[in-house]
Protein backbone atom coordinates (compact mmCIF):
# COMPACT_ATOMS: atom_id res chain seq x y z
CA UNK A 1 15.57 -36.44 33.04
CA UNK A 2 11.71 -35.73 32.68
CA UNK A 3 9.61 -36.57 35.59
CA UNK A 4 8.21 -40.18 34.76
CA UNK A 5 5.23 -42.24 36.03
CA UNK A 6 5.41 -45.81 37.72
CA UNK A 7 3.22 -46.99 34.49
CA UNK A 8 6.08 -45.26 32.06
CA UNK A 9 9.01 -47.32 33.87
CA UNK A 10 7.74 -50.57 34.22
CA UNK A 11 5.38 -50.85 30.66
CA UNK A 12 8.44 -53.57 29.77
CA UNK A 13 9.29 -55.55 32.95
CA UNK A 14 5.90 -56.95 33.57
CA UNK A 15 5.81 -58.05 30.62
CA UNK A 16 9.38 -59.99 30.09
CA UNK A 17 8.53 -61.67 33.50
CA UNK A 18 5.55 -63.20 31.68
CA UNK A 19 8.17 -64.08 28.84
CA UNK A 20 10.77 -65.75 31.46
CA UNK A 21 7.50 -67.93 33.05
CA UNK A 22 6.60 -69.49 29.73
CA UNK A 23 9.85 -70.24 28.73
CA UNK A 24 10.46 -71.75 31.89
CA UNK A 25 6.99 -74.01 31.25
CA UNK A 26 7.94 -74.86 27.62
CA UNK A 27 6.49 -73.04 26.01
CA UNK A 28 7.78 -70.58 23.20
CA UNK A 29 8.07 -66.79 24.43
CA UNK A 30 6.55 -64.87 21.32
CA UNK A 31 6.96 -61.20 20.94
CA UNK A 32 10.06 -61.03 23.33
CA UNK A 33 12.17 -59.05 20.38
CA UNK A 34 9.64 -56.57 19.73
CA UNK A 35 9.01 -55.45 23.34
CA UNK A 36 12.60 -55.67 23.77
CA UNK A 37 13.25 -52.95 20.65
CA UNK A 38 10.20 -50.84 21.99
CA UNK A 39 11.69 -50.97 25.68
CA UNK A 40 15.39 -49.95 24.74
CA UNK A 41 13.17 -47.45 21.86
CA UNK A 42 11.47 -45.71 25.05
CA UNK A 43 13.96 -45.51 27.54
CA UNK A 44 16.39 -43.62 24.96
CA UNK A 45 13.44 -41.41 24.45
CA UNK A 46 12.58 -40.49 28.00
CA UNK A 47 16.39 -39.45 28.65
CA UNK A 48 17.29 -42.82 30.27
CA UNK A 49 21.29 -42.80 30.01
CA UNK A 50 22.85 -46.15 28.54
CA UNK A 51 24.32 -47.55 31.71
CA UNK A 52 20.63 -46.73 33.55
CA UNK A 53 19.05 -48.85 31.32
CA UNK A 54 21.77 -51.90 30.99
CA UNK A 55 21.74 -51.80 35.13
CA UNK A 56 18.15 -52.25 34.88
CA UNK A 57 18.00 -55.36 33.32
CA UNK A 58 20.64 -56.81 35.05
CA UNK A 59 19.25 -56.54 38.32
CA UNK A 60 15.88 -57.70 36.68
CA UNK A 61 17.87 -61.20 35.63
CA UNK A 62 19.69 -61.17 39.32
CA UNK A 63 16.18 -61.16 40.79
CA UNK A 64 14.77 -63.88 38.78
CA UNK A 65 17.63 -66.14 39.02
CA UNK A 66 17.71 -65.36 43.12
CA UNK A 67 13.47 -66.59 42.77
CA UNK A 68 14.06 -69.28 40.17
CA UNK A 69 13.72 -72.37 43.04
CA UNK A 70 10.43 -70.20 43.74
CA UNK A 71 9.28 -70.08 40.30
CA UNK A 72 10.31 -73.76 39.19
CA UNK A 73 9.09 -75.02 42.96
CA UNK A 74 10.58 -76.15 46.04
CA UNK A 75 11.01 -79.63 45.09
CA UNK A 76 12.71 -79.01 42.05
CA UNK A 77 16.01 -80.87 41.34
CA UNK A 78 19.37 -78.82 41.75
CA UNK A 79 19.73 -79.73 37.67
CA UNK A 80 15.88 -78.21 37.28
CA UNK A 81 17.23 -75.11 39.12
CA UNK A 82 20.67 -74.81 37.31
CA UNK A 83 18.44 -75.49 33.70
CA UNK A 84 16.04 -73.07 34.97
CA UNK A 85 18.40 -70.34 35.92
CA UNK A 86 20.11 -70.71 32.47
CA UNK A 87 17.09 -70.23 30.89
CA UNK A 88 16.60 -67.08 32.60
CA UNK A 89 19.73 -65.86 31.71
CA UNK A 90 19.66 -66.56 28.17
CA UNK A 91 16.22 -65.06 27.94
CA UNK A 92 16.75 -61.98 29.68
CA UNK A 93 20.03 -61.38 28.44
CA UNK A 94 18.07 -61.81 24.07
CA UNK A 95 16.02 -58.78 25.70
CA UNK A 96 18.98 -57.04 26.76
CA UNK A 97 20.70 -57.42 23.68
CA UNK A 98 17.95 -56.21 21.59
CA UNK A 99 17.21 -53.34 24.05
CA UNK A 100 20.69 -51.88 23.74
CA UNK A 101 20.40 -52.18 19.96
CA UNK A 102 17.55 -50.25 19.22
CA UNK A 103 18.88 -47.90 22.49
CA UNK A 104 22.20 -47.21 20.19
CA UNK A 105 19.84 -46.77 17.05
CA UNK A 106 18.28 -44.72 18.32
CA UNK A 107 21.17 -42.40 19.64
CA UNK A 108 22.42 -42.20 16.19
CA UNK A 109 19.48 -41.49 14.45
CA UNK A 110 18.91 -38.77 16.48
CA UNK A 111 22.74 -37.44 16.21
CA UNK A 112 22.43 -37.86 12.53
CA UNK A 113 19.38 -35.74 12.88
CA UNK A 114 21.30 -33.22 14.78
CA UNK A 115 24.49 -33.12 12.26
CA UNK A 116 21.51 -32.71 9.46
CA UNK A 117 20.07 -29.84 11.43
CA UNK A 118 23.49 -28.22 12.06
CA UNK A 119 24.20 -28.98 8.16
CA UNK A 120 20.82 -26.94 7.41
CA UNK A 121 21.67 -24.40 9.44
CA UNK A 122 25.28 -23.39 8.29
CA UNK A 123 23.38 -24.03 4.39
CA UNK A 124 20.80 -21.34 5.59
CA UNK A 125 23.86 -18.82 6.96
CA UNK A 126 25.73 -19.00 3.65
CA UNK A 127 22.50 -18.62 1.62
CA UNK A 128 21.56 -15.54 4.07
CA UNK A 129 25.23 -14.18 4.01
CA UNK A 130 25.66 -14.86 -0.36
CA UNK A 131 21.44 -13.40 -0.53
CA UNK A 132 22.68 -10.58 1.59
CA UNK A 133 25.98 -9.95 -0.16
CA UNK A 134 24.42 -10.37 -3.16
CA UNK A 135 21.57 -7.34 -2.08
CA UNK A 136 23.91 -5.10 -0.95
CA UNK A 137 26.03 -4.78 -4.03
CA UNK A 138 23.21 -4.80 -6.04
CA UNK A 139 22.24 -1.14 -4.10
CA UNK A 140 25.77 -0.41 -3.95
CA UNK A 141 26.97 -0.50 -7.93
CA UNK A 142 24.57 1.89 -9.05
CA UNK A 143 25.41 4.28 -6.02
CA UNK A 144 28.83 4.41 -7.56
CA UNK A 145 28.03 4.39 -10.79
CA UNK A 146 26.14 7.33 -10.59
CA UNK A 147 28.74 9.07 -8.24
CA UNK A 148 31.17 8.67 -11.17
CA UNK A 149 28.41 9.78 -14.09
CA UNK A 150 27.80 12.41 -12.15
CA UNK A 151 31.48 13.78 -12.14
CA UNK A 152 31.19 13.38 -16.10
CA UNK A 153 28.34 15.32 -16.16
CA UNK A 154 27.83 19.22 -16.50
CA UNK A 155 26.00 21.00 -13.52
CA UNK A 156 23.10 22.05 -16.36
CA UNK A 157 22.61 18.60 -17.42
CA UNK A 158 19.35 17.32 -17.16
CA UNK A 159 20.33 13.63 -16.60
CA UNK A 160 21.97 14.49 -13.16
CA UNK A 161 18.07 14.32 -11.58
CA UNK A 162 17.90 11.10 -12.83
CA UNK A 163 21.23 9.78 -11.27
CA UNK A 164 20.36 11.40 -7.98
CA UNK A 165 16.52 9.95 -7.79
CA UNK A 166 17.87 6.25 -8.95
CA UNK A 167 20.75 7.26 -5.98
CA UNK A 168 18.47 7.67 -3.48
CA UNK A 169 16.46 5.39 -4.10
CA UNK A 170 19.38 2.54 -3.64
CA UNK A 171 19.82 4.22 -0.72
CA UNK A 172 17.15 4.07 1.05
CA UNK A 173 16.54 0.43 0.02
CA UNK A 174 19.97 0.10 1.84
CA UNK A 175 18.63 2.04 4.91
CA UNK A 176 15.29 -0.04 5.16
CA UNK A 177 17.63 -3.42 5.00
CA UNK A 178 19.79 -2.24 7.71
CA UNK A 179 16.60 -1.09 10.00
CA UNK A 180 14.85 -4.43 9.19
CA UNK A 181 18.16 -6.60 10.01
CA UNK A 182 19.07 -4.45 13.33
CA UNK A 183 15.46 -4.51 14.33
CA UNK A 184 15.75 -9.08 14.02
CA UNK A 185 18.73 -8.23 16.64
CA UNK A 186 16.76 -6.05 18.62
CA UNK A 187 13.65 -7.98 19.01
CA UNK A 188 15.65 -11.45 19.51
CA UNK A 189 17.34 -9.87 22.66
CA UNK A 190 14.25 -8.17 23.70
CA UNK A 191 15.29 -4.73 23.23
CA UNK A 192 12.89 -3.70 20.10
CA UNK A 193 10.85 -0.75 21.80
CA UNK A 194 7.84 1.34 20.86
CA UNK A 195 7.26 4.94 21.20
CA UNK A 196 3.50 5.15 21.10
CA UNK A 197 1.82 8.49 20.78
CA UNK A 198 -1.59 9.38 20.14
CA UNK A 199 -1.34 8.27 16.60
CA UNK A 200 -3.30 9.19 13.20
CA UNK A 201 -2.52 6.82 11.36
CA UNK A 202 -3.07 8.17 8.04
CA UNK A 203 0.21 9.81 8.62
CA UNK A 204 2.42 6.70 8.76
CA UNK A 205 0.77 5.45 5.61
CA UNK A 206 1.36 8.66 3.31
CA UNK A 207 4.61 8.33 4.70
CA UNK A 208 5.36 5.50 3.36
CA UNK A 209 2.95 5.56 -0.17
CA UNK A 210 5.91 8.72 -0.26
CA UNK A 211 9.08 7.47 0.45
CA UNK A 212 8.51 4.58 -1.91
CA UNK A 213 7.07 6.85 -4.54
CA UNK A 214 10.04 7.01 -6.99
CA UNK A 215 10.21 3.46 -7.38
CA UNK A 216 6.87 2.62 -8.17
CA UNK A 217 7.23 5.10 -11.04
CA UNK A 218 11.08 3.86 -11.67
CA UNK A 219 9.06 -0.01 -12.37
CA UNK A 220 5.99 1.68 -14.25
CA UNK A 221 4.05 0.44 -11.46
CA UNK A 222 0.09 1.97 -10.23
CA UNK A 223 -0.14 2.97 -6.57
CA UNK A 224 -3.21 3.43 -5.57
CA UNK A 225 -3.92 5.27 -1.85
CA UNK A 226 -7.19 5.23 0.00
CA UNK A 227 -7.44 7.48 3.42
CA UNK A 228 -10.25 8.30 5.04
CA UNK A 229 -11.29 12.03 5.40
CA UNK A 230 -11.37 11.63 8.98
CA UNK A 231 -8.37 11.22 11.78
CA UNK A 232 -7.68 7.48 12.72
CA UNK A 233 -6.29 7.27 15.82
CA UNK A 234 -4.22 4.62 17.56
CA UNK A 235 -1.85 4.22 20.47
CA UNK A 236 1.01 3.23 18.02
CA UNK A 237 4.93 4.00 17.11
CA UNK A 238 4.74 6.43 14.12
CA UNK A 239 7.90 5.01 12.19
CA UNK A 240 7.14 1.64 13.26
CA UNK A 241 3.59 1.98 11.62
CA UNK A 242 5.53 3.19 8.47
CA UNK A 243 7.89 0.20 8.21
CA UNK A 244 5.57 -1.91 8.14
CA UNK A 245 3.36 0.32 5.43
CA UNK A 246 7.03 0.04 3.20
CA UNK A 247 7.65 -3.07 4.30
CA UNK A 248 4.61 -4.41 2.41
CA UNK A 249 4.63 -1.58 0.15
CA UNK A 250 8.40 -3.04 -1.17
CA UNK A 251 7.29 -6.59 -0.90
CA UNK A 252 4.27 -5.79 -3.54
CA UNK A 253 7.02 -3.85 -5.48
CA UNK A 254 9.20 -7.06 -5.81
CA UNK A 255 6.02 -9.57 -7.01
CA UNK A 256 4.19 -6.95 -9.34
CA UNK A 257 5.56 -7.10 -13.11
CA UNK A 258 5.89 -3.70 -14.99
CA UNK A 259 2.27 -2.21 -15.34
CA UNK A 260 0.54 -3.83 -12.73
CA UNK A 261 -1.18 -1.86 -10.01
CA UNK A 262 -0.92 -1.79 -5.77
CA UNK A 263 -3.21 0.15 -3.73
CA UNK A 264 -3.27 0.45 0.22
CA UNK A 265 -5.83 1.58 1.88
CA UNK A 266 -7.06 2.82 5.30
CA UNK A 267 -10.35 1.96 7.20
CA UNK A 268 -11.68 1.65 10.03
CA UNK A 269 -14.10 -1.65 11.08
CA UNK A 270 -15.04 -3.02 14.37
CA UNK A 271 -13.17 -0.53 16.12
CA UNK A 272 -10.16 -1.26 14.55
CA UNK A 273 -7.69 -0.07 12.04
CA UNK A 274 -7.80 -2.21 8.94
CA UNK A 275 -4.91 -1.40 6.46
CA UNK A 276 -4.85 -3.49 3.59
CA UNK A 277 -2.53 -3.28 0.83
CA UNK A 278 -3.28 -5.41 -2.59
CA UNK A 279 -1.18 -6.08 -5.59
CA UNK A 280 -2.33 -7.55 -9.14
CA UNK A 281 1.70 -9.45 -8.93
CA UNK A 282 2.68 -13.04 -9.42
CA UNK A 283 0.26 -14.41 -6.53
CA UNK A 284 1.55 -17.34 -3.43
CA UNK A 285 1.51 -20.61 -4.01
CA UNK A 286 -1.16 -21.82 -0.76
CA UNK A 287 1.86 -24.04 0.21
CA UNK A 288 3.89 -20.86 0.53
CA UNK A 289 1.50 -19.28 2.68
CA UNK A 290 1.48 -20.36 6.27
CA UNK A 291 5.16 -19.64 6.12
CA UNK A 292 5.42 -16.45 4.69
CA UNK A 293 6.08 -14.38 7.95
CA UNK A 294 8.91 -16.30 8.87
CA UNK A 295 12.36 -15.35 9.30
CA UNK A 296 14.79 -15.54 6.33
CA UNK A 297 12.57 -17.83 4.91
CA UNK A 298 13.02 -18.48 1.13
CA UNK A 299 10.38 -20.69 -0.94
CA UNK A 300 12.29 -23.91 -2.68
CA UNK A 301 10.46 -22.65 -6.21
CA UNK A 302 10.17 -18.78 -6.34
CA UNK A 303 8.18 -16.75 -9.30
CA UNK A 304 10.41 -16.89 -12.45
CA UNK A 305 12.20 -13.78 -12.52
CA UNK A 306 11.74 -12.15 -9.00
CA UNK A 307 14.51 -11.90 -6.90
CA UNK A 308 13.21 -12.89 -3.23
CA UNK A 309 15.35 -11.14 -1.21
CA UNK A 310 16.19 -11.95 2.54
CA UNK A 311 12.97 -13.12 3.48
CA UNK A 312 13.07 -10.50 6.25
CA UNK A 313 10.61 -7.74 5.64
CA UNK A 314 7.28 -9.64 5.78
CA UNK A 315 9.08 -11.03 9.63
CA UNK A 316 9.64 -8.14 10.60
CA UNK A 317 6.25 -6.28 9.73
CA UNK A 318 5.00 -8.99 11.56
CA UNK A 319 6.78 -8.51 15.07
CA UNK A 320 6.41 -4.83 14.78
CA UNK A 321 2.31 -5.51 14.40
CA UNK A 322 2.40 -8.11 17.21
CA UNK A 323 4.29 -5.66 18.92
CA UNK A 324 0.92 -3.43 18.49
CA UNK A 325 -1.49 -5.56 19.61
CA UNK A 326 -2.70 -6.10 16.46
CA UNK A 327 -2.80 -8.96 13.44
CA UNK A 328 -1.44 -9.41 10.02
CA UNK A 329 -2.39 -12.02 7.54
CA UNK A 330 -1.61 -12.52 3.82
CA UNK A 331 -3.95 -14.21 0.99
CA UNK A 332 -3.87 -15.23 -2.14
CA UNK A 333 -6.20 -16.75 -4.67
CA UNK A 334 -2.44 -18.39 -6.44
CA UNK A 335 -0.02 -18.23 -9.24
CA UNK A 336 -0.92 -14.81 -11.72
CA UNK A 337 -3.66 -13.95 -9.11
CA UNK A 338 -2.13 -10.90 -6.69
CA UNK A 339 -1.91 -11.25 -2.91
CA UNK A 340 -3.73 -9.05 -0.31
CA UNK A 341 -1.82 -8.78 3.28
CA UNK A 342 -4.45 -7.22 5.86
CA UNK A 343 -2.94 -5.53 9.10
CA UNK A 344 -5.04 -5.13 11.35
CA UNK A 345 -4.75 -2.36 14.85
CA UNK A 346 -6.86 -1.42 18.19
CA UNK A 347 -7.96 2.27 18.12
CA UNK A 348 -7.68 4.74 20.51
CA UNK A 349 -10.02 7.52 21.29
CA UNK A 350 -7.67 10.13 22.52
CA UNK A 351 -7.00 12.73 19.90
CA UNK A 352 -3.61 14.66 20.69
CA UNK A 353 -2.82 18.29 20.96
CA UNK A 354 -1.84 20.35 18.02
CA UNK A 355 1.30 22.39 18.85
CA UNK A 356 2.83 25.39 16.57
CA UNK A 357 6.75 25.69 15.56
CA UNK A 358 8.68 25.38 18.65
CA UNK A 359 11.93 25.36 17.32
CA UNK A 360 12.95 27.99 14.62
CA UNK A 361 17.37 28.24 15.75
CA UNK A 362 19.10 24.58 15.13
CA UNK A 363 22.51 24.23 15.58
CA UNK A 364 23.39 20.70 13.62
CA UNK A 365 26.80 19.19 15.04
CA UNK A 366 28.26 16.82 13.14
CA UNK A 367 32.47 15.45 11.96
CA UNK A 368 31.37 14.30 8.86
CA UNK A 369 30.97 17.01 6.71
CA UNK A 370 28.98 15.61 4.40
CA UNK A 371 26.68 14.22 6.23
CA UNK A 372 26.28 17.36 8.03
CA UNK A 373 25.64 19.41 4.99
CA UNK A 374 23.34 17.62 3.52
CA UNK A 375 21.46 17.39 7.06
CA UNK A 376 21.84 21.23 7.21
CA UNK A 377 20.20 22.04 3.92
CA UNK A 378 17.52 19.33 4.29
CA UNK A 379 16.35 21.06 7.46
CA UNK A 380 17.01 24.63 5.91
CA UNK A 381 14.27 23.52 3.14
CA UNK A 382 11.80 23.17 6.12
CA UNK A 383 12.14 26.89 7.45
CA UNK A 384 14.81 26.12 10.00
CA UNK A 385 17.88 28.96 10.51
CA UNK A 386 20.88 26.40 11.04
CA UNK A 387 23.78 26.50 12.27
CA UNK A 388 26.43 23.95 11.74
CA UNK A 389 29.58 23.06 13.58
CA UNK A 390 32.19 20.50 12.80
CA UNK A 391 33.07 19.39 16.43
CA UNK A 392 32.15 20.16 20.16
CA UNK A 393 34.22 23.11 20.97
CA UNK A 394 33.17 24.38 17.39
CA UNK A 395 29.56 24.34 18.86
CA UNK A 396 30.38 25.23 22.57
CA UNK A 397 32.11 29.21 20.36
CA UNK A 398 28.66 29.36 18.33
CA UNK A 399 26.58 28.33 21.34
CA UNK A 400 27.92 31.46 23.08
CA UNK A 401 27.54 34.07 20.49
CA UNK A 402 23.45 32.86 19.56
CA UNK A 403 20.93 30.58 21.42
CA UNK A 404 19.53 28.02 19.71
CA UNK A 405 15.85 26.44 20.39
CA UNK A 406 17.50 22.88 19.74
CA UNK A 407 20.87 20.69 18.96
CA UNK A 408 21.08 17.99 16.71
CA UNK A 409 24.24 15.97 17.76
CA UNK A 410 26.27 13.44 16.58
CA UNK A 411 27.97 11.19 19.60
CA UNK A 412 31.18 10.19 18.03
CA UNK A 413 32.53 13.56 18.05
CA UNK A 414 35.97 14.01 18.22
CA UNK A 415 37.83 15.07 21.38
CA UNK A 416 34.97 15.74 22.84
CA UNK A 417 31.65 13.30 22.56
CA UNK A 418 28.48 13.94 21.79
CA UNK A 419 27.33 12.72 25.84
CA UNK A 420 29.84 15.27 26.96
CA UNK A 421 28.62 18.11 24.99
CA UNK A 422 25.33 17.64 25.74
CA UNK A 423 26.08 17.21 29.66
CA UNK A 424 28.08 20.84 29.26
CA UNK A 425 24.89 22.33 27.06
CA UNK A 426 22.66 21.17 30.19
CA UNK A 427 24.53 22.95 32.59
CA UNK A 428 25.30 26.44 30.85
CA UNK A 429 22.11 29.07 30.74
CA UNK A 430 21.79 29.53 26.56
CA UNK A 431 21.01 25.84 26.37
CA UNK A 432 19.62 24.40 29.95
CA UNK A 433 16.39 24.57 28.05
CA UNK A 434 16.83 24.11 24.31
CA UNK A 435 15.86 20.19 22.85
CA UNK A 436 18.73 18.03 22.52
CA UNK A 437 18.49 15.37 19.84
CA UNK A 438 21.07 12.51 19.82
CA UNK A 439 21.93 11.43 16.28
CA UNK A 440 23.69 8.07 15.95
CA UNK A 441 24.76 5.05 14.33
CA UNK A 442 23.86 3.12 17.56
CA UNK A 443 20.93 2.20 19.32
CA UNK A 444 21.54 -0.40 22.32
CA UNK A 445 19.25 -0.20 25.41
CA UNK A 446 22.56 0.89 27.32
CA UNK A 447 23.16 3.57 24.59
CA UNK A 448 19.17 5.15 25.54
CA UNK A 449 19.99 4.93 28.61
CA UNK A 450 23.46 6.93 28.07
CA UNK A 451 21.37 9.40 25.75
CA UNK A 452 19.01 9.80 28.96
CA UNK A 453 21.23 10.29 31.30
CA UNK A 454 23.48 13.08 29.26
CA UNK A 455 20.27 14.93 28.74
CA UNK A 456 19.40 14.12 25.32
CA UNK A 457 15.49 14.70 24.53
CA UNK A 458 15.06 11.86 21.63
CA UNK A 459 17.68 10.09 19.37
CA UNK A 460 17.78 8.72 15.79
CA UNK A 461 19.61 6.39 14.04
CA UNK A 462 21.38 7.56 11.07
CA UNK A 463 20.25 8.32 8.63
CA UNK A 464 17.72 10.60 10.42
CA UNK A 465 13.98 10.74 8.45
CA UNK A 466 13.51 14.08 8.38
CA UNK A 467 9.88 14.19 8.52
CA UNK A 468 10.14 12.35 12.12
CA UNK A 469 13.07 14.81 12.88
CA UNK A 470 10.86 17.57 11.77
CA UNK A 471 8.10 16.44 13.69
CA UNK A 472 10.49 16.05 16.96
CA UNK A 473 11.75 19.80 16.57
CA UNK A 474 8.09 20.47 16.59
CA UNK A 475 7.10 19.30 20.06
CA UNK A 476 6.11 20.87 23.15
């Protein structure tokens, strides 16, 4: 029930009393119909249940008939009164009738509106869930079908680089998907964090012109990367900087036929961190624009051609800037003529310390051994002496014989956890002291604070970037 003024109750009664006095004079009471539609119209609108409003009316007629020697005058015959009364009744009762009407109208326009809502919505789930479906096997078939071409293939062949770039590049696309969609959960139930640093934030941007460098060659595309000579920094989340950088970087990818050309660049203006990436693609339709950031949304009339996707990147680069205090706004001139999306984030002045290689020994734990191989070798590449172990007591026997400067840990180790094993590496001398790193397939605000707690230093989700990983093992 909203909280209602005299004048929002009584707009109607007044003037139905002025209705029942003419009538009751002879003369013709015009307009009663229409103020009876808007009254019945109004009360369903301010939350007025059914009975409320039939109640109303009928003490309304009670009270006029209990007046109506008052109205007609005291020396009014008894068949005056009893006509007078009558006419009351009738009146009153055209108003009611017409009141309920337009009432129960209005009820059912606005359930039909609701079923047509709900309708929308369960279209919009089975367009996300078939879009998504559709995605995912898209990344998926040529991950197999280059598994199996590369079992036909000899270990000299020169096609197996090939497979294994077009590979990883549907993986990644896979991994960027799943970060974007877990990231819609996270932020919905207010659990999307940053880890701000002291930032410069040239580093998230080559990060991501990089990762994304394979396909812009795989499409024939131009990328074009502008960095100042001099640090930018920025109070800001490192990989959440680079998401959005790929975000937009993959969303120029999609629009920009074969030849075309995408540049991002890096400035600084007004004190702020202006990174604008441009793309000489299909262009927005201005009727597309204002909606552009918003979740799963998919025009009615996309570019001939161009798969749209989930409508979930652009969203998401958007909460992770808002997240940052900062801005993000798209623009386009229309059809044929590129777009431009402009991010926009607050400086900071502090420049941060530059520490050496802290961790040399790293001892990778992990049940699945391919994941832990491949892990193992990555981090080999970067200088690291590894050491890998297939399970905690595995790592508990190598932990004893050599120290190493840091652990990278699965959790769901088997018999014994990856929480547990890091409790035990807290408490025994070789390891009291080395950096623990928690790497995981989860990532709930109860699972940091589980990570905490067992003494892990910092966490990833899997797959681990290695760059970040790298830069983790770095720190003092």
């Amino acid at each position: 029930m909203h909280d209602l003024d005299d004048q929002e109750l009584e707009d109607h009664l007044p003037a139905l009393t002025d209705k029942v006095i003419k009538a009751l004079r002879g003369e013709l009471p015009k307009g009663l119909e229409d103020d009876a539609a808007k009254h019945g119209r109004q009360r369903r609108a301010l939350g007025f249940p059914v009975v409320s409003l039939l109640r109303e009316l009928q003490i309304f007629r009670r009270v006029l008939t209990d007046m109506v020697r008052e109205i007609v005058g005291e020396t009014a015959t008894a068949e005056v009164i009893e006509r007078g009364r009558n006419l009351i009744i009738d009146t009153v009762e055209r108003s009611m009738n017409v009141s309920i009407l337009q009432y129960t109208l209005g009820a059912e326009e606005e359930r039909n509106s609701a079923r047509g809502e709900a309708q929308e919505l369960h279209g919009q789930r089975d367009r996300f869930l078939a879009t998504l479906s559709h995605e995912l096997r898209n990344q998926v078939s040529p991950i197999l079908l280059g598994v199996q071409l590369l079992k036909q293939l000899k270990p000299d062949d020169e096609r197996r680089t090939v497979v294994l770039d077009r590979i990883e590049r549907q993986a990644r696309h896979q991994a960027i998907l799943i970060d974007d969609l877990l990231d819609i959960s996270r932020f919905r139930y207010g659990k999307l964090e940053l880890k701000r640093e002291n930032l410069d934030l040239r580093l998230p941007v080559q990060h991501a012109a990089e990762t994304l460098q394979s396909e812009f060659v795989a499409k024939r595309l131009k990328l074009e990367v502008d960095l100042p000579p001099a640090p930018l920094f920025a109070s800001a989340d490192q990989t959440r900087v680079a998401q959005v950088v790929i975000n937009l970087l993959s969303n120029a990818l999609k629009f920009t036929p074969t030849g075309g050309t995408v540049s991002v660049a890096l400035a600084e203006q007004d004190g702020a961190a202006v990174l604008t990436v441009r793309d000489s693609g299909v262009g927005i339709d201005p009727e597309v624009l204002p909606h552009l950031f918003t979740m799963f949304f998919q025009p009615n009339d996309p570019p001939k051609g161009v798969r749209t996707g989930l409508g979930v990147g652009l969203a998401v680069a958007k909460v992770l800037v808002d997240l940052h205090g900062g801005t993000i706004e798209a623009h386009s001139e229309g059809e044929g003529q590129g777009a431009e999306f402009t991010v926009r984030l607050p400086l900071g002045a502090e420049i941060p310390k530059v520490s050496g290689p802290l961790s040399r020994t790293v001892l990778v734990v992990d049940d699945n051994p391919d994941h832990l191989e491949v892990l193992a070798e990555l981090l080999r590449g970067r200088g690291y002496d590894v050491l890998e172990a297939h399970d905690a007591f595995e790592a508990l026997r190598i932990i004893s014989e050599k120290k190493p400067d840091a652990c990278v840990i699965d959790i769901g180790l088997p018999g014994m956890d990856g929480y547990e094993l890091a409790r035990k590496l807290r408490e025994i001398p070789e390891t009291r002291s080395s950096r623990l790193i928690a790497v995981t397939g989860y990532g709930t605000r109860a699972d940091r604070e589980a990570f905490q707690k067992a003494g892990f230093d910092h966490y990833f989700p899997k797959p681990p970037n290695i760059e970040e990983l790298g830069r983790v093992l770095e720190e003092n």
